[in-house]
Protein backbone atom coordinates (compact mmCIF):
# COMPACT_ATOMS: atom_id res chain seq x y z
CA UNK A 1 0.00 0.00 0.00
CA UNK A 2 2.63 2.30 1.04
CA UNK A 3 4.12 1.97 -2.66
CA UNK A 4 1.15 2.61 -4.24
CA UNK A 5 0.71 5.63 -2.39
CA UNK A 6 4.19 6.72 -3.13
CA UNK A 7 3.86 5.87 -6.64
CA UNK A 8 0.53 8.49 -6.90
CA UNK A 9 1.60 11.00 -5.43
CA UNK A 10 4.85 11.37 -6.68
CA UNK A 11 3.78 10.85 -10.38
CA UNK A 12 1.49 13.74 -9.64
CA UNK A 13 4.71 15.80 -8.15
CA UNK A 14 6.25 14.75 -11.47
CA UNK A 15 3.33 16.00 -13.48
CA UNK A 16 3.72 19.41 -11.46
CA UNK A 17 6.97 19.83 -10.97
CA UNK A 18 8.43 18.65 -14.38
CA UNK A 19 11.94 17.54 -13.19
CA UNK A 20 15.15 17.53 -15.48
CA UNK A 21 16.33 14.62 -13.38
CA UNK A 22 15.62 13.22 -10.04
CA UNK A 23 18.49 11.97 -7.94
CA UNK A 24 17.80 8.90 -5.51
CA UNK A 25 19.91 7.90 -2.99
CA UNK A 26 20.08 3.25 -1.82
CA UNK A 27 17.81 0.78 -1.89
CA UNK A 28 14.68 1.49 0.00
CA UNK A 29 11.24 0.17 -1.38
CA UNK A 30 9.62 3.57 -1.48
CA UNK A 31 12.21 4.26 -3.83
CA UNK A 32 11.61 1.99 -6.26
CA UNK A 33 8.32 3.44 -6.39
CA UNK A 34 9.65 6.60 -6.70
CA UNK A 35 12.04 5.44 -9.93
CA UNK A 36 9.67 3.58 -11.67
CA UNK A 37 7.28 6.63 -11.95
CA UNK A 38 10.40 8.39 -13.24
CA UNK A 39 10.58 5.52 -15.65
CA UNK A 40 6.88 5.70 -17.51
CA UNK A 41 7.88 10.03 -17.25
CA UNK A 42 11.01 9.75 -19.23
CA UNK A 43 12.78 11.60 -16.64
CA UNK A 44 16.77 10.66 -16.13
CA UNK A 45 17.33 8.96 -12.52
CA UNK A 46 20.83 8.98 -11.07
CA UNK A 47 21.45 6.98 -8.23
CA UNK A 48 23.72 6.79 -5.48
CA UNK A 49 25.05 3.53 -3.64
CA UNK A 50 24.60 0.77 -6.46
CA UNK A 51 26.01 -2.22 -6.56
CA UNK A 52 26.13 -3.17 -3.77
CA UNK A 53 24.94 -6.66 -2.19
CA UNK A 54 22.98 -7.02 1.16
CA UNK A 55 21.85 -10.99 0.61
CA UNK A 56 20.00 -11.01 3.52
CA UNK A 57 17.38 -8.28 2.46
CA UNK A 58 14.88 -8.07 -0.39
CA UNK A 59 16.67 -4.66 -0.53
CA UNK A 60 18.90 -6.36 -2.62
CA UNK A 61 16.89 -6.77 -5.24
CA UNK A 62 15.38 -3.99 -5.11
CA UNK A 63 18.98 -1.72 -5.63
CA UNK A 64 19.67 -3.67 -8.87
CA UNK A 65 16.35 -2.81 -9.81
CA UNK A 66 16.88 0.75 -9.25
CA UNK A 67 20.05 0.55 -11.15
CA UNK A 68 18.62 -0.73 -14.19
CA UNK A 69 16.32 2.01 -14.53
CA UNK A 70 18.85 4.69 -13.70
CA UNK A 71 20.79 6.58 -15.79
CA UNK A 72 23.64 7.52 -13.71
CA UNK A 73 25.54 6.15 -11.31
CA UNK A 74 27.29 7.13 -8.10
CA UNK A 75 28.73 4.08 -6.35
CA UNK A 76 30.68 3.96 -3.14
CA UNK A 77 33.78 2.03 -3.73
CA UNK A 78 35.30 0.57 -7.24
CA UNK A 79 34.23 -2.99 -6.62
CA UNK A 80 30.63 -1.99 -6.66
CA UNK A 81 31.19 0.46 -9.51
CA UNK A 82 32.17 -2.76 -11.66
CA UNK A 83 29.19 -4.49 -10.26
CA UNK A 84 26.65 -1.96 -12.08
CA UNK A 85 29.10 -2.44 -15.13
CA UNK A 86 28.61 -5.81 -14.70
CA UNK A 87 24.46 -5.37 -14.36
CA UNK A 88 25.39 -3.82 -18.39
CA UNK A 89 25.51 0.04 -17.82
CA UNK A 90 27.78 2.20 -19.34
CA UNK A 91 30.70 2.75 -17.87
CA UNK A 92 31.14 6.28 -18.98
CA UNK A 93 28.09 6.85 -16.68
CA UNK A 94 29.32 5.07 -13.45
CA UNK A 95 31.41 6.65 -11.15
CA UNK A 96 33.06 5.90 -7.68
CA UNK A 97 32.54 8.57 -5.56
CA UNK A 98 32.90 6.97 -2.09
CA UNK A 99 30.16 6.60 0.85
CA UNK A 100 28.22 10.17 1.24
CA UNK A 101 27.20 9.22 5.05
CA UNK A 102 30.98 9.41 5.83
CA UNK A 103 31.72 12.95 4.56
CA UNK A 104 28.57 13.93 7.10
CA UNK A 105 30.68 12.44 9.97
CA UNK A 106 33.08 14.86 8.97
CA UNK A 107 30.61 18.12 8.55
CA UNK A 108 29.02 18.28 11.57
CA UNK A 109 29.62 18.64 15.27
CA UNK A 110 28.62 15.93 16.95
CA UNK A 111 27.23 15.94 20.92
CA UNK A 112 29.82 15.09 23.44
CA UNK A 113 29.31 12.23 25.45
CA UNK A 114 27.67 14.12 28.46
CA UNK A 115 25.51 15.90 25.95
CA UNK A 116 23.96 13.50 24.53
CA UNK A 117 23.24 12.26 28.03
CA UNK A 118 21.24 15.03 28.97
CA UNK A 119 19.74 15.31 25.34
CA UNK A 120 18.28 12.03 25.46
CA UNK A 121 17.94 11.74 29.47
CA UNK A 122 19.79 8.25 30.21
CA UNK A 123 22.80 7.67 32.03
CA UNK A 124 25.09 5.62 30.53
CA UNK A 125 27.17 2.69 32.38
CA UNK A 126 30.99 0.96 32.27
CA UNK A 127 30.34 -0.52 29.07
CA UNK A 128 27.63 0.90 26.41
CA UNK A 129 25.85 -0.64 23.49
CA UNK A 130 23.68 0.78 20.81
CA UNK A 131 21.42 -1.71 19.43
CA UNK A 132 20.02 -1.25 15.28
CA UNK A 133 17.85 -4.44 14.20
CA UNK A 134 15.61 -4.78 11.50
CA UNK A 135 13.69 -7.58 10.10
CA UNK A 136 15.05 -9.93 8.05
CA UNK A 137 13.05 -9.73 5.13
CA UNK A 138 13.60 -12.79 3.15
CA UNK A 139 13.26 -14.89 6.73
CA UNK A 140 10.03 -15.10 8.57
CA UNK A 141 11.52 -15.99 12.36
CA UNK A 142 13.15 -11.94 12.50
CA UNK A 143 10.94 -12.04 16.21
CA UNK A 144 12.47 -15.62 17.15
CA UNK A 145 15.89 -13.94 16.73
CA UNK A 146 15.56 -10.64 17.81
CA UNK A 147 14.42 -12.61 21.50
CA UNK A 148 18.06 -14.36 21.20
CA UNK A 149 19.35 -10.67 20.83
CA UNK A 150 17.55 -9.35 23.93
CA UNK A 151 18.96 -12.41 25.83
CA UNK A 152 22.01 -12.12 25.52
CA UNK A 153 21.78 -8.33 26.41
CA UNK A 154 20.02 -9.40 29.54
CA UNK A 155 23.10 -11.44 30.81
CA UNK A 156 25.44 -8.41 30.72
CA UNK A 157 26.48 -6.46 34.07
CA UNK A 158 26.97 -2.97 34.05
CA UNK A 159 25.90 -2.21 30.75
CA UNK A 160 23.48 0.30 29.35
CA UNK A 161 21.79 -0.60 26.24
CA UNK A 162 20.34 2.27 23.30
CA UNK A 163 18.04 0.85 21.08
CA UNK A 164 16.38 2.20 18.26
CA UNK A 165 13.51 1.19 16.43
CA UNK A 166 13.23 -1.21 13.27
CA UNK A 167 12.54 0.24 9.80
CA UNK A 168 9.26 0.13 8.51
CA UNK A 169 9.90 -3.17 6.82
CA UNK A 170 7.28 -6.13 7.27
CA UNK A 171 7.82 -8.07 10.98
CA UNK A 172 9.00 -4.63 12.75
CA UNK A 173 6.10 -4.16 14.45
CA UNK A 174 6.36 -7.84 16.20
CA UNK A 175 9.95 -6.60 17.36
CA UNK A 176 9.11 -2.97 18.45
CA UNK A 177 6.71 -4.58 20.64
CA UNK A 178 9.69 -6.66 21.96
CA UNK A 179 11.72 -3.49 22.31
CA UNK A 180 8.75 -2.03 24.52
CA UNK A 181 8.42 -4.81 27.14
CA UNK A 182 12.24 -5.24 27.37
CA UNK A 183 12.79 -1.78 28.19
CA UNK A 184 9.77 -1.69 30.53
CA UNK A 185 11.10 -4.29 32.45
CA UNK A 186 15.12 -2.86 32.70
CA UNK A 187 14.62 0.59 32.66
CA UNK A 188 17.97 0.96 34.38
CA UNK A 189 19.81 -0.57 31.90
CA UNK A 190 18.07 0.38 28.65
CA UNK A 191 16.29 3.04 26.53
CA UNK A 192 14.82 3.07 22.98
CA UNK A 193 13.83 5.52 20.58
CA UNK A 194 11.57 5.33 17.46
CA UNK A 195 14.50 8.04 15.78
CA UNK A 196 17.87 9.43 17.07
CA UNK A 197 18.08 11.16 14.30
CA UNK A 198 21.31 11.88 12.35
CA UNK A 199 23.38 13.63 14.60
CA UNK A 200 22.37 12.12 17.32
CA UNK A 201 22.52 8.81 16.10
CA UNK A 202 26.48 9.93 15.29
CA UNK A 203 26.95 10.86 18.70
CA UNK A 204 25.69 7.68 19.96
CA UNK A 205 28.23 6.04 17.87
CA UNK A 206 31.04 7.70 19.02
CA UNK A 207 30.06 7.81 22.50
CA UNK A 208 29.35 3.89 23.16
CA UNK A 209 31.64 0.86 23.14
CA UNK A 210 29.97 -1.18 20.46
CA UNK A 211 27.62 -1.45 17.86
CA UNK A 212 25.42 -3.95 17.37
CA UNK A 213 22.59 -5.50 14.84
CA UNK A 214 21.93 -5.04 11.62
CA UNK A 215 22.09 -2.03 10.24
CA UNK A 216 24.23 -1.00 7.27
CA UNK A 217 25.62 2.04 9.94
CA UNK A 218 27.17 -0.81 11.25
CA UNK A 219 28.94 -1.85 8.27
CA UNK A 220 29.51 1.40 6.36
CA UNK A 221 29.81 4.27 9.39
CA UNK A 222 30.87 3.16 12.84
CA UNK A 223 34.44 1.75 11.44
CA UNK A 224 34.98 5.51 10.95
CA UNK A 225 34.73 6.43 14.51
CA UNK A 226 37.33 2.89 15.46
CA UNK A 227 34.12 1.15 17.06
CA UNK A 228 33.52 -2.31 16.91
CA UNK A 229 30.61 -3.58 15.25
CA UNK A 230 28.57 -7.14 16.08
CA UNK A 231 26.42 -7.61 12.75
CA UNK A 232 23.93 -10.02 13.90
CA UNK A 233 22.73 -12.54 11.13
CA UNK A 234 22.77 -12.15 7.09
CA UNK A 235 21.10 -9.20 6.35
CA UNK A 236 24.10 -6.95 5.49
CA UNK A 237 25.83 -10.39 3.88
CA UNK A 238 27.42 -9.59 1.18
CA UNK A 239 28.43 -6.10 1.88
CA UNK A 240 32.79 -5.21 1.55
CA UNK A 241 33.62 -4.70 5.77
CA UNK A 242 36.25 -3.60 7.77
CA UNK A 243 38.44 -5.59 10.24
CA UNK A 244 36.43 -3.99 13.09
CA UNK A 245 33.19 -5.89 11.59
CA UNK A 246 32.60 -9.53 14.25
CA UNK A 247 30.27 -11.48 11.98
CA UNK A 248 27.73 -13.59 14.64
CA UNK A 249 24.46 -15.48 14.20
CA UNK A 250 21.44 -14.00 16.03
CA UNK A 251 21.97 -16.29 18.94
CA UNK A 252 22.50 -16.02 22.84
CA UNK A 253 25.68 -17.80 22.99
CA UNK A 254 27.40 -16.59 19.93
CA UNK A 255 26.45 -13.08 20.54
């Protein structure tokens, strides 16, 4: 429904607005929505963040599908820039241009560890975490898992936990709900949030130990602040990582 709805109204802003080109940034469904209106206008797409591969998300499929009706190409690192080669685009209209979210790290000022304390009114512990899981969309057990997730959490002494809340793809309401009754029941240990936000969700970053779940910030931003990140499971499989990445199956022990 939400496509449909996206695909409406923006072919109506297209109608209105009469666009040169439009310029989409990853893999999102509402997105594809968005292109393939641009498609039946005629109007030239260019797309950041191609080629890439996330195996464990339809998302995957859904960025090569964006690619193929996009004109131009802005990928983050040469090995995905011969990947949309590879899909058959021109290479005369790909080009590497590295990951935009990592230039933002650079352009803003971020809160300091105290301030984002008071900003968001916890009181972080020894050792922090900031926990980012989504559903597994090509899985049907993401609520199974994410339980193995809180679990594990639920062992650890002297740690505060920052969740936020899943994406809007199909099963996150099943684990928001798990996100409210955990943090009911250790509300000295753990807060969540629907949004951080961007700079706030930078902060957090830099101000806890770890990362965990899995989120591509896990993958493509928190190396750049020399965090570790636990990527939980085989949604971002597929994905180039850095040394800092600990690959780990959504599971109590492992975890």
């Amino acid at each position: 429904k939400s496509m449909g709805l996206v695909q409406l109204s923006i072919g109506e802003a297209f109608d209105e607005l009469k666009p040169d080109i439009i310029v989409v940034i990853g893999d999102r469904f509402e997105i594809l929505a968005a292109v393939s209106s641009a498609l039946v206008f005629n109007i030239p797409v260019a797309h950041f963040s191609g080629g890439e591969i996330t195996e464990g998300a339809i998302d995957d499929s859904i960025r090569h599908a964006i690619t193929k009706m996009s004109h131009i190409h802005f990928t983050a690192i040469e090995d995905y820039r011969q990947r949309v080669i590879q899909l058959g685009e021109n290479p005369q209209s790909v080009f590497t241009v590295g990951e935009l979210g990592l230039d933002k790290i650079n352009s803003i000022e971020l809160l300091s560890r105290e301030e984002l304390e008071e900003n968001l009114g916890i009181q972080f512990k020894t050792r922090n975490i900031l926990l980012a899981y989504h559903p597994v969309t090509i899985e049907e057990e993401s609520g199974k898992k994410f339980a193995e997730i809180l679990a594990a959490i639920e062992t650890l002494k002297d740690t505060f936990t920052l969740i936020t809340y899943p994406n809007a793809d199909a099963g996150g309401r099943e684990i928001i709900k798990m996100i409210d009754d955990f943090v009911e029941s250790h509300k000295d240990s753990c807060r969540s949030f629907k949004s951080l936000g961007h700079k706030r969700f930078l902060s957090a970053i830099q101000a806890v130990d770890v990362v965990m779940g899995n989120s591509s910030a896990g993958i493509v931003e928190v190396p750049s602040f020399c965090k570790a990140t636990i990527n939980l499971g085989n949604r971002q499989e597929g994905r180039i990582q850095a040394s800092s990445t600990i690959n780990c199956a959504e599971n109590k022990n492992e975890i």
